[in-house]
Every structure is written in structure tokens, then in C-alpha cells.
C-alpha atoms as a PDB file:
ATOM      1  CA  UNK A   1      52.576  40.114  -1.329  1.00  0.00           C
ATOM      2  CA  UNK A   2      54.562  43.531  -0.694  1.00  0.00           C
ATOM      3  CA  UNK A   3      55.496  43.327  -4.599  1.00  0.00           C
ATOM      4  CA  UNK A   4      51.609  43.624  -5.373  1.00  0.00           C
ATOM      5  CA  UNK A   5      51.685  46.594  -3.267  1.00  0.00           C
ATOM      6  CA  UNK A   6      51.536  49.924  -4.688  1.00  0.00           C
ATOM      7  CA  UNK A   7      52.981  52.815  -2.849  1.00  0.00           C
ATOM      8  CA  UNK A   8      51.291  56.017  -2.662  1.00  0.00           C
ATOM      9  CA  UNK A   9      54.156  58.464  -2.450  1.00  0.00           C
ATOM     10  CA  UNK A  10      54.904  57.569  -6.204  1.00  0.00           C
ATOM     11  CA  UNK A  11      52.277  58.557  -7.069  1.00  0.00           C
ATOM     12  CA  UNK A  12      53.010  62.981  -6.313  1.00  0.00           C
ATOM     13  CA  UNK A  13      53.171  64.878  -9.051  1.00  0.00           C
ATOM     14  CA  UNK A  14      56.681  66.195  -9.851  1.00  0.00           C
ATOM     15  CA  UNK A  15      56.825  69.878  -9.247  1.00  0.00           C
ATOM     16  CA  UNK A  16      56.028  72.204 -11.917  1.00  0.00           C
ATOM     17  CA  UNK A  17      59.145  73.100 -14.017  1.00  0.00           C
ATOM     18  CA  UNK A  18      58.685  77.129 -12.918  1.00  0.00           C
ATOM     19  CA  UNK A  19      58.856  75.742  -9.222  1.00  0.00           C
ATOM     20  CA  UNK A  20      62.289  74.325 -10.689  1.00  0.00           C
ATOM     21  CA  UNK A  21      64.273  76.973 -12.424  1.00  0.00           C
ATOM     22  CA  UNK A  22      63.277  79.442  -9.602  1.00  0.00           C
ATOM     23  CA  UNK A  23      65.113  77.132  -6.993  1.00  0.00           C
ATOM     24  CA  UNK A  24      67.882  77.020  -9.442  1.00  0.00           C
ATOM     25  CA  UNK A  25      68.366  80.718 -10.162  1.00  0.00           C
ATOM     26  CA  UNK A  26      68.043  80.338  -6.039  1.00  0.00           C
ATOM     27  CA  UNK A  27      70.898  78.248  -5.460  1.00  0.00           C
ATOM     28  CA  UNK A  28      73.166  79.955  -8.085  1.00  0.00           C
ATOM     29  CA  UNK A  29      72.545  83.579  -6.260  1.00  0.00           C
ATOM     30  CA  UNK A  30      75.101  83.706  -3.875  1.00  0.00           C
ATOM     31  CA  UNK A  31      76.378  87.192  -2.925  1.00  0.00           C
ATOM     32  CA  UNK A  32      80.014  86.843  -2.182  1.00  0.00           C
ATOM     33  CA  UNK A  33      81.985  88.513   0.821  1.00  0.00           C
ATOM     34  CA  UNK A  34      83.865  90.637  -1.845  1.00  0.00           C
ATOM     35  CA  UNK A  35      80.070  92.034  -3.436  1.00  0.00           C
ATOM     36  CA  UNK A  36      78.853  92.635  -0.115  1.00  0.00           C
ATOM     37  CA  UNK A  37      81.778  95.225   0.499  1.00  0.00           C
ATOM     38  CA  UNK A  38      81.640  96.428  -2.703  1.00  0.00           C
ATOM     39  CA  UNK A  39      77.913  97.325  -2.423  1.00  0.00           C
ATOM     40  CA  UNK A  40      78.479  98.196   1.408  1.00  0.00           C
ATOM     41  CA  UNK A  41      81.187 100.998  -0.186  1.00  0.00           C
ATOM     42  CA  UNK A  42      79.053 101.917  -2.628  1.00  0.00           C
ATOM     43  CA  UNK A  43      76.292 102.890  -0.744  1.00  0.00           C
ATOM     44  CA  UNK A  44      78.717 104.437   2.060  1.00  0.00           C
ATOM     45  CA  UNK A  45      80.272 106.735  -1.400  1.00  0.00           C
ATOM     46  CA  UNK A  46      76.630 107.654  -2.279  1.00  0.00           C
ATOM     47  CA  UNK A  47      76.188 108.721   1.693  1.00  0.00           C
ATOM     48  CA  UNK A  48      79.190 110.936   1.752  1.00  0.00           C
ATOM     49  CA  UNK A  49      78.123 112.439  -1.592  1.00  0.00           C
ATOM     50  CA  UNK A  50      74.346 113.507  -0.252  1.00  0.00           C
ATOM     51  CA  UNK A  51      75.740 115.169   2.519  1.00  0.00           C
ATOM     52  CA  UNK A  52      78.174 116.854   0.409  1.00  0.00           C
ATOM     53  CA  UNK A  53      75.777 118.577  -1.906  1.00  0.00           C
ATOM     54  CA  UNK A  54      73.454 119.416   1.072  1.00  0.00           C
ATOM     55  CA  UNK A  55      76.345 121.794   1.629  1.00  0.00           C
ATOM     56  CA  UNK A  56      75.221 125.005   0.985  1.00  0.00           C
ATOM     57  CA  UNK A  57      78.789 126.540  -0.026  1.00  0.00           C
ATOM     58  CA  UNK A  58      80.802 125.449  -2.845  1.00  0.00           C
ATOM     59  CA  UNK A  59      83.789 124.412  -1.168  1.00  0.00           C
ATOM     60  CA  UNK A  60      85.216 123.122   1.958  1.00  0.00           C
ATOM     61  CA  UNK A  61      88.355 122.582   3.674  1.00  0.00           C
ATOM     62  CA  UNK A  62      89.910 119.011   3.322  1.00  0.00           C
ATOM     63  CA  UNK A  63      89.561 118.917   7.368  1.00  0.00           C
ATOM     64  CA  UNK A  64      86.008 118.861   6.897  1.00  0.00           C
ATOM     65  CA  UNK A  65      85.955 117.118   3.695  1.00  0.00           C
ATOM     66  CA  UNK A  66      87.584 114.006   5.777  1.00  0.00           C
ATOM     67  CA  UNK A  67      85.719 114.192   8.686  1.00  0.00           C
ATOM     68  CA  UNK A  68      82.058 114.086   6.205  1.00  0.00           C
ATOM     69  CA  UNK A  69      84.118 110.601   4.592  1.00  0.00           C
ATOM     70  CA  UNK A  70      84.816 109.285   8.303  1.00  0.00           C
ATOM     71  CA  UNK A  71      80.935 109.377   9.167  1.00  0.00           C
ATOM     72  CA  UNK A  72      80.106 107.646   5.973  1.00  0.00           C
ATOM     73  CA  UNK A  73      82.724 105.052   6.711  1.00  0.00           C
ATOM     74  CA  UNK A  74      81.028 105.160   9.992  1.00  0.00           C
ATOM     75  CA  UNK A  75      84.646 106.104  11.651  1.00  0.00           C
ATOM     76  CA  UNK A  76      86.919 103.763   9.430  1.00  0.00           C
ATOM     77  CA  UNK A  77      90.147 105.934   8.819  1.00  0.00           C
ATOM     78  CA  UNK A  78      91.062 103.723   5.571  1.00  0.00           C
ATOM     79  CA  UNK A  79      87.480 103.157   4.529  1.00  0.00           C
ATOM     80  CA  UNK A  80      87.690 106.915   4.912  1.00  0.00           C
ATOM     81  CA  UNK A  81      90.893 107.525   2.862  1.00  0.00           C
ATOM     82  CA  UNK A  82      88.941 105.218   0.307  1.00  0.00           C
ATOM     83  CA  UNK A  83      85.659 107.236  -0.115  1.00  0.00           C
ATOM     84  CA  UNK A  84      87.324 110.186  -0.538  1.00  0.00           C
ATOM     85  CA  UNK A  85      89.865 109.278  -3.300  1.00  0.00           C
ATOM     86  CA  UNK A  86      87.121 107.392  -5.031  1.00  0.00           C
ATOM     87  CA  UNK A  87      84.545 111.029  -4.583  1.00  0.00           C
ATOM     88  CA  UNK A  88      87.739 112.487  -6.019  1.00  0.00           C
ATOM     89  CA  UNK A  89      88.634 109.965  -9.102  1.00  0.00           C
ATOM     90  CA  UNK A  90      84.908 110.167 -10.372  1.00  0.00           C
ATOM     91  CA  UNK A  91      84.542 114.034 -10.357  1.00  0.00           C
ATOM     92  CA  UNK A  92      82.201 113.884  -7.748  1.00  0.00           C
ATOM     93  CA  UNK A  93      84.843 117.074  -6.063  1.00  0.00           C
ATOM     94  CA  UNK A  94      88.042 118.496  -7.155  1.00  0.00           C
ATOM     95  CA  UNK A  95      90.732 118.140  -4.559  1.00  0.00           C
ATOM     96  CA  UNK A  96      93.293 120.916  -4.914  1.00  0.00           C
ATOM     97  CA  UNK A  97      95.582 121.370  -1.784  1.00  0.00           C
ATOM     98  CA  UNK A  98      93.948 121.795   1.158  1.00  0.00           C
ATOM     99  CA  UNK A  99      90.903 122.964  -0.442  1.00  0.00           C
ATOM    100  CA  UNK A 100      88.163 120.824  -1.919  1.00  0.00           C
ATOM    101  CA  UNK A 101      85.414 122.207  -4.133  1.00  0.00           C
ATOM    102  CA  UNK A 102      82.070 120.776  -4.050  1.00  0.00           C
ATOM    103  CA  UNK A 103      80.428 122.229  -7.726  1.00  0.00           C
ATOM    104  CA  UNK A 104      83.488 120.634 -10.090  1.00  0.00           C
ATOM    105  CA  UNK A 105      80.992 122.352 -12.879  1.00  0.00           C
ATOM    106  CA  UNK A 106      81.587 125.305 -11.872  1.00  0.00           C
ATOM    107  CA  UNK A 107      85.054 125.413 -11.188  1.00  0.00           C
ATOM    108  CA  UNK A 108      85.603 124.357 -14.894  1.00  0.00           C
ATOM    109  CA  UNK A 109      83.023 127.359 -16.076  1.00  0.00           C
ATOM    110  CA  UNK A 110      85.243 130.192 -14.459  1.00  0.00           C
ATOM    111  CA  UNK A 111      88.464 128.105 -15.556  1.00  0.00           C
ATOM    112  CA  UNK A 112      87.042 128.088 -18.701  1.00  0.00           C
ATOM    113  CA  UNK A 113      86.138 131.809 -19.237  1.00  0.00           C
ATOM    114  CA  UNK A 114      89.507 132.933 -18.031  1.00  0.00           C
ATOM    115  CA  UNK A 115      91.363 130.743 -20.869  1.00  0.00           C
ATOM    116  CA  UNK A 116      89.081 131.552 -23.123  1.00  0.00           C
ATOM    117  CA  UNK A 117      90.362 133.816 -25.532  1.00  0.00           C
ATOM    118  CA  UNK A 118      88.398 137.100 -26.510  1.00  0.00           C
ATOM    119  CA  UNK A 119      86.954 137.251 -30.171  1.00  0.00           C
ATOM    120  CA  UNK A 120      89.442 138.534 -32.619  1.00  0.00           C
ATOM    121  CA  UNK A 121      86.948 142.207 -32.747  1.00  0.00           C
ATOM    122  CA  UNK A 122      87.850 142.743 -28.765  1.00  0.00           C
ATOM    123  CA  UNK A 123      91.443 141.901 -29.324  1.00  0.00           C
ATOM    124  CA  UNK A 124      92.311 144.621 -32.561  1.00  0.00           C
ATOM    125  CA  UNK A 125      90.185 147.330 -30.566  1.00  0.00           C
ATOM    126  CA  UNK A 126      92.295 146.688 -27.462  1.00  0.00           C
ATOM    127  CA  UNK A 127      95.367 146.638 -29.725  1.00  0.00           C
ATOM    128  CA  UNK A 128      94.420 149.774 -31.671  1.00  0.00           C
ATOM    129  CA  UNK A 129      93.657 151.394 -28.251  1.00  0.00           C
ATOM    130  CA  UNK A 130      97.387 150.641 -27.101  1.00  0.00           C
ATOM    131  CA  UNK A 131      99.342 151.055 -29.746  1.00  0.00           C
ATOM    132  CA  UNK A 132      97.811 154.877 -30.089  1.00  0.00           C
ATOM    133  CA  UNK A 133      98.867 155.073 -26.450  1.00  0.00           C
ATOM    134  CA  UNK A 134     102.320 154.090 -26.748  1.00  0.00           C
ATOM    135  CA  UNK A 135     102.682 156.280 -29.726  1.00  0.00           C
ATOM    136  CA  UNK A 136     102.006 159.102 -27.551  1.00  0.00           C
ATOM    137  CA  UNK A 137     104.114 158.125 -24.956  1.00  0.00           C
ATOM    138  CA  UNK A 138     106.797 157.284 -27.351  1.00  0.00           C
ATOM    139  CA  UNK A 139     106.553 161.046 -28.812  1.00  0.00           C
ATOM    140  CA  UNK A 140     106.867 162.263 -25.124  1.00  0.00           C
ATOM    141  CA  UNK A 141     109.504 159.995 -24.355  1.00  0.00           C
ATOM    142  CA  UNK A 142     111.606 161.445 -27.955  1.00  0.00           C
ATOM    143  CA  UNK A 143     110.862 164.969 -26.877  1.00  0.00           C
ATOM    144  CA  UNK A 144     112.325 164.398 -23.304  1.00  0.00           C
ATOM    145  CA  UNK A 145     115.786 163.074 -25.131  1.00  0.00           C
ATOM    146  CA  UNK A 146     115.944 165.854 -27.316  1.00  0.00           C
ATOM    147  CA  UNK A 147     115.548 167.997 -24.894  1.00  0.00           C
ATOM    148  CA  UNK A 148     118.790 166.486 -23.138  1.00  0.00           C
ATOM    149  CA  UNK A 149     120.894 166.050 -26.104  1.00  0.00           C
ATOM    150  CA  UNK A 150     119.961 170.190 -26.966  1.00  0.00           C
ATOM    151  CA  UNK A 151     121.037 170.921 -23.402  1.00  0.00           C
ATOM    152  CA  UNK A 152     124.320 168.829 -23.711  1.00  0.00           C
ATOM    153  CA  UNK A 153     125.046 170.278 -27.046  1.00  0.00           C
ATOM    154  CA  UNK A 154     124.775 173.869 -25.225  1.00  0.00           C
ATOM    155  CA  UNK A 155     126.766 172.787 -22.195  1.00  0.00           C
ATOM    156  CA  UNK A 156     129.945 171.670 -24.806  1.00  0.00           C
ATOM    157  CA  UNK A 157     129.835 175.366 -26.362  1.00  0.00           C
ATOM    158  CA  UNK A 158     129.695 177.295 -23.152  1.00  0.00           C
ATOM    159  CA  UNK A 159     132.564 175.312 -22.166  1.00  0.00           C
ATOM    160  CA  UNK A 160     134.697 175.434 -25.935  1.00  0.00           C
ATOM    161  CA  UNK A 161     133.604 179.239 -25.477  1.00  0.00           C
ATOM    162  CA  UNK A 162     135.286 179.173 -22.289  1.00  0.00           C
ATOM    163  CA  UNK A 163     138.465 176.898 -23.059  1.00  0.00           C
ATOM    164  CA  UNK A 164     138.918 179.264 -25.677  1.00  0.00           C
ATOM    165  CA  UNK A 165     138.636 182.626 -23.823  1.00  0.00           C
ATOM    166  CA  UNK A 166     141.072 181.234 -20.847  1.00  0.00           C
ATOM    167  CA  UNK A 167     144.059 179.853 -23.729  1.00  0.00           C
ATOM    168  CA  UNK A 168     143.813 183.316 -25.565  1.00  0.00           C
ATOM    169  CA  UNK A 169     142.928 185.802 -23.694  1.00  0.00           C
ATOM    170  CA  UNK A 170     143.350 184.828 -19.879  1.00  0.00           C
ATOM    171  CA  UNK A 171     146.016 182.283 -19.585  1.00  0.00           C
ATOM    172  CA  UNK A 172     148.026 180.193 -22.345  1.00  0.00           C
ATOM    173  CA  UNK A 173     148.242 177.205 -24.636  1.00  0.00           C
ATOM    174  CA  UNK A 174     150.632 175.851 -21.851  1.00  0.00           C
ATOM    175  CA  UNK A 175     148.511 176.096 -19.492  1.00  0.00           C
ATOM    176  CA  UNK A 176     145.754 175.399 -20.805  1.00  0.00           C
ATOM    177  CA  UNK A 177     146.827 171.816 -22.815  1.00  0.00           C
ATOM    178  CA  UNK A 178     146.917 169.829 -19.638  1.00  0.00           C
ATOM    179  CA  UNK A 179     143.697 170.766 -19.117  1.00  0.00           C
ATOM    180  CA  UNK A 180     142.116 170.126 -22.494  1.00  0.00           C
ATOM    181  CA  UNK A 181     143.971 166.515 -22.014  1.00  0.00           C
ATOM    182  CA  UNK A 182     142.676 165.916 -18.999  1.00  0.00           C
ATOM    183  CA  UNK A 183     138.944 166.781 -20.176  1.00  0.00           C
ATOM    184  CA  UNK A 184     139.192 164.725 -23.106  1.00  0.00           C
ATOM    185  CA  UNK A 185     140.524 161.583 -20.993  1.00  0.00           C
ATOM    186  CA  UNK A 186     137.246 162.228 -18.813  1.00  0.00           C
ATOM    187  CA  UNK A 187     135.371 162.155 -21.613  1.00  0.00           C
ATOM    188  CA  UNK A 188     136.758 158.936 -22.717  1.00  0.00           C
ATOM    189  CA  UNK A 189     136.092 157.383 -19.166  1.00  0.00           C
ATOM    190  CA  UNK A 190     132.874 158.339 -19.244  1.00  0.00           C
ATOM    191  CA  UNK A 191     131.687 156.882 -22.704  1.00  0.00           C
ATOM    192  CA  UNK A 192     133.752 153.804 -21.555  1.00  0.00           C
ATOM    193  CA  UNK A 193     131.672 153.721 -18.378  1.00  0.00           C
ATOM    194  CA  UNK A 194     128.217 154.107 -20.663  1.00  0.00           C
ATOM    195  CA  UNK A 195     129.562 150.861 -22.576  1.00  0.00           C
ATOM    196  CA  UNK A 196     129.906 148.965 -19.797  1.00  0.00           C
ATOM    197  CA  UNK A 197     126.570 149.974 -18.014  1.00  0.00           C
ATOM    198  CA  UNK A 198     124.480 150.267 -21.619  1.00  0.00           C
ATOM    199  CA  UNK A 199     126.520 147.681 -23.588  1.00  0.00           C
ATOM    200  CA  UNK A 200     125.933 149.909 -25.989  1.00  0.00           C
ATOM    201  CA  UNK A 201     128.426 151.765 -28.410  1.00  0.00           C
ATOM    202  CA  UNK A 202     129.491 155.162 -26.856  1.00  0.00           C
ATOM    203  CA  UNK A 203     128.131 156.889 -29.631  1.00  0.00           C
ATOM    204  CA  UNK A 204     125.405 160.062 -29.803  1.00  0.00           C
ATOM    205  CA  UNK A 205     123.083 157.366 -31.483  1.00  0.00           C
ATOM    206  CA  UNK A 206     123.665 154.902 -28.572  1.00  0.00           C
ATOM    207  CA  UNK A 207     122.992 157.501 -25.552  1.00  0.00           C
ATOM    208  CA  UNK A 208     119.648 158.425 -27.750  1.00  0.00           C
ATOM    209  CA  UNK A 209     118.353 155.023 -28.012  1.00  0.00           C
ATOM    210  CA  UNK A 210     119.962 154.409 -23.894  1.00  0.00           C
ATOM    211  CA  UNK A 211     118.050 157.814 -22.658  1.00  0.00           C
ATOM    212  CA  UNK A 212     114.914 156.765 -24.535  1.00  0.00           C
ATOM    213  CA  UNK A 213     114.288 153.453 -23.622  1.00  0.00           C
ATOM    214  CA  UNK A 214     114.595 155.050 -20.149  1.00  0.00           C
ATOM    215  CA  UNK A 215     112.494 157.724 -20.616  1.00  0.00           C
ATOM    216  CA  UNK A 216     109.927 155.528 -22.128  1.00  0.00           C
ATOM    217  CA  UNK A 217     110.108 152.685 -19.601  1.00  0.00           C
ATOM    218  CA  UNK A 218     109.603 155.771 -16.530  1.00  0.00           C
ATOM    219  CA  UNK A 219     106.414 157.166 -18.596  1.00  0.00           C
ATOM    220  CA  UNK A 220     104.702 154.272 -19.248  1.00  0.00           C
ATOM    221  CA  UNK A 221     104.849 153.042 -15.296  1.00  0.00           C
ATOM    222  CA  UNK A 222     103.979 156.356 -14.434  1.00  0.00           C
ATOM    223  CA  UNK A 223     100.902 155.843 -17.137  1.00  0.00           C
ATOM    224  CA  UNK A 224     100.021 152.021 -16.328  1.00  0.00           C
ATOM    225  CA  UNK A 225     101.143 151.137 -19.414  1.00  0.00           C
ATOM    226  CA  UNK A 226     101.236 147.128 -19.990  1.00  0.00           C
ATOM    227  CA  UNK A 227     104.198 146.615 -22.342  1.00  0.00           C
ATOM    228  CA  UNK A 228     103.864 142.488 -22.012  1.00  0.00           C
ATOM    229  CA  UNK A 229     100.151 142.666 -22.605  1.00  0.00           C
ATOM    230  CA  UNK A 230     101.024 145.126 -26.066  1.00  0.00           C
ATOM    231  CA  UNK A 231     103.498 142.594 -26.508  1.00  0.00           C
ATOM    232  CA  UNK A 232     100.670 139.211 -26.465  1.00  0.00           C
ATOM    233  CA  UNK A 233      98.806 140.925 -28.270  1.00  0.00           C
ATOM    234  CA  UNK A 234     100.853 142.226 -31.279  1.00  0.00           C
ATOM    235  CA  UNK A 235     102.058 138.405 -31.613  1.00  0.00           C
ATOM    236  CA  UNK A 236      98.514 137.183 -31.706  1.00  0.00           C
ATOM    237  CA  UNK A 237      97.423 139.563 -34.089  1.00  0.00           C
ATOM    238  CA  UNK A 238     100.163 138.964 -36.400  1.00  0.00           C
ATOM    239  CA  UNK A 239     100.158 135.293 -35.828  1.00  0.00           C
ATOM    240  CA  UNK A 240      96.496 135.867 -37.187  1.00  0.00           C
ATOM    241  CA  UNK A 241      97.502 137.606 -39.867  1.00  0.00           C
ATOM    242  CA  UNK A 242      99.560 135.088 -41.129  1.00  0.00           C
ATOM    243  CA  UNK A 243      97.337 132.606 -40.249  1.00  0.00           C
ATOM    244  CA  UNK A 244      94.862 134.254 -42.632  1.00  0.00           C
ATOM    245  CA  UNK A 245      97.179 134.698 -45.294  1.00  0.00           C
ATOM    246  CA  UNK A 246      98.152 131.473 -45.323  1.00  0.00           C
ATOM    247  CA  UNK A 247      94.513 130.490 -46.128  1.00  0.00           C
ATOM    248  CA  UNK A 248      94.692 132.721 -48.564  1.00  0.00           C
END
């Protein structure tokens, strides 16, 4: 008698197969501890970085630049320590000592046009410029030694004049020998002091080149004259030059 039966329940329609796979996609969308965090830090990155560009200046100190990360970790020192080397690894700032700048693009635009080099037009003007400059203080510089080697040239005849007048006419050659010894040993002692000073041969072509490149060194400090920039730039202009010719 309960065989003949029929039971109603069997009778319910399965549930429609949409019905299904959204109660499987369901079941198989569990957020893990380890996402939660991740989207907890995100979010807590993407804080810090809002209040950061509501900063009207374009850099801070890294006091300040903590404390903004410690309210977006909402007081977490290593959450904190976190943000901040993550706003730093991404470019969101550029952390340089205790200074961090907010606008990395422009940082890199002023680095940039300080590295940049001039176009080659700018550089042989400037050249041209300095070279005609230290040709003129070159020519002053030559002038001033001359000068000094005429006046040391006039200073030896005055005193051969006067060596001569004292062994013939006021005292004698025995007298007067010592003397011309000892003058010609203090002659020696000073060219052997200009060696050692100079390193340079105690010649009269070795006190020129010694008196010039002192005379030339005083007039271009006393004209601002940058001898290292002349210098950079004469070895990029040749360096161009052979560059070219080697296309060539």
C-alpha cells in the first residue's frame, strides 16, 4: 500500500542550471586572510598617496612624510614603514635623505636639463668666446714676464758695471775675487732653490715659462677666468671633431 504511493516532493523541479553555476562560482569565492591584507594595504597606500598630492608644496620632510604613512596605517609603525617604502619603490615620491619630494616628474625635468648637454652651436660660441679671452690674458701675462726678465737683465749690468769699476779703479782683483765667488755661489743657490720649488731646470727658459704660468694663473682669477670649464670644453669640441672625422 505505501509502495503505490507517490510522493509529492519528487515531483520539484530541479533548479535551473544558472541557479547552479552561480552557487558554484559562490562557494569557490573565498577571500583569503592574506587578500584581505593585501587589499586592506592597498587601499591604506592609495590613502597616503591622496593626501600626499593634496600637498600643495613639492616636497616635505621625511618627519612629515612618516607621520602622513602612520595615519594611513591608522598608527601602525611597521604598516607605516611598509607604505612608505612601497610609495617609494613605485615612484609614487623620491626619498633622498631626509627630504622627500612629492612631484618625482619634476625632479627628473630639472635633473634632466642640468645634464643635458647644450647643442654643439652654444658650445663653439662659448669656446670661441674663451679662447679670445685667454689669448688676451695670455698676451698680458707674456708682457708682464718680459717686463721682469728686461729688468733683471738691467739689474746684472748695473752690477758687472759696478764689479768692474770697484776691481779697476776703486779696489783690486784681490779684493774683489772673493766677492765675485761669493756672488756666483749665490747665484747657484738660488737657481738650485728655483729647481726645487719649480722642478723646473734653472734655466732663463724655465723662470719664463715658471713667471708666466704665475702671471697667468693671478690674471685670470683676478678676471673670473674658468680654466677647467676652457678645459671641458676644448676636449668636447675636439672629441667632436674627431668624432666627425671619423664619419668621414
Amino acid at each position: 500500500m505505501m509502495q503505490d504511493r507517490i510522493r509529492i516532493d519528487s515531483f520539484v523541479p530541479p533548479p535551473p542550471p544558472h541557479v547552479r553555476e552561480e552557487e558554484g562560482e559562490m562557494s569557490k569565492m573565498v577571500i583569503s586572510v592574506a587578500d584581505l591584507r593585501k587589499v586592506l594595504k592597498a587601499s591604506q597606500i592609495e590613502a597616503a598617496r591622496a593626501k600626499l598630492r593634496g600637498i600643495p608644496s613639492s616636497y616635505v620632510g621625511y618627519s612629515e612624510f612618516a607621520e602622513i604613512c602612520r595615519e594611513a596605517a591608522v598608527g601602525s609603525d611597521e604598516c607605516a614603514r611598509e607604505i612608505a617604502a612601497a610609495l617609494d619603490h613605485s615612484g609614487a615620491v623620491i626619498v633622498l635623505a631626509d627630504v622627500v619630494f612629492l612631484r618625482p616628474e619634476q625632479l627628473a625635468r630639472a635633473i634632466e636639463s642640468v645634464i643635458t648637454p647644450q647643442p654643439i652651436p652654444l658650445r663653439t660660441n662659448e669656446l670661441k668666446e674663451m679662447e679670445v679671452e685667454k689669448a688676451a690674458i695670455d698676451r698680458k701675462a707674456e708682457a708682464q714676464v718680459r717686463r721682469e726678465l728686461w729688468a733683471g737683465l738691467g739689474l746684472l749690468l748695473i752690477q758687472t758695471a759696478g764689479f768692474m769699476r770697484l776691481t779697476f779703479w776703486e779696489l783690486s782683483w784681490d779684493v774683489m775675487e772673493p766677492i765675485c765667488f761669493f756672488t756666483t755661489s749665490l747665484y747657484f743657490m738660488l737657481g738650485y732653490a728655483f729647481f726645487l720649488r719649480t722642478a723646473k731646470e734653472p734655466s732663463f727658459e724655465g723662470f719664463f715659462s715658471s713667471r708666466f704660468a704665475a702671471k697667468q694663473k693671478r690674471l685670470m682669477k683676478s678676471h673670473g677666468f674658468n680654466l677647467s670649464k676652457f678645459n671641458a670644453l676644448r676636449s668636447v669640441d675636439s672629441q667632436i671633431c674627431n668624432a666627425s672625422s671619423s664619419h668621414l
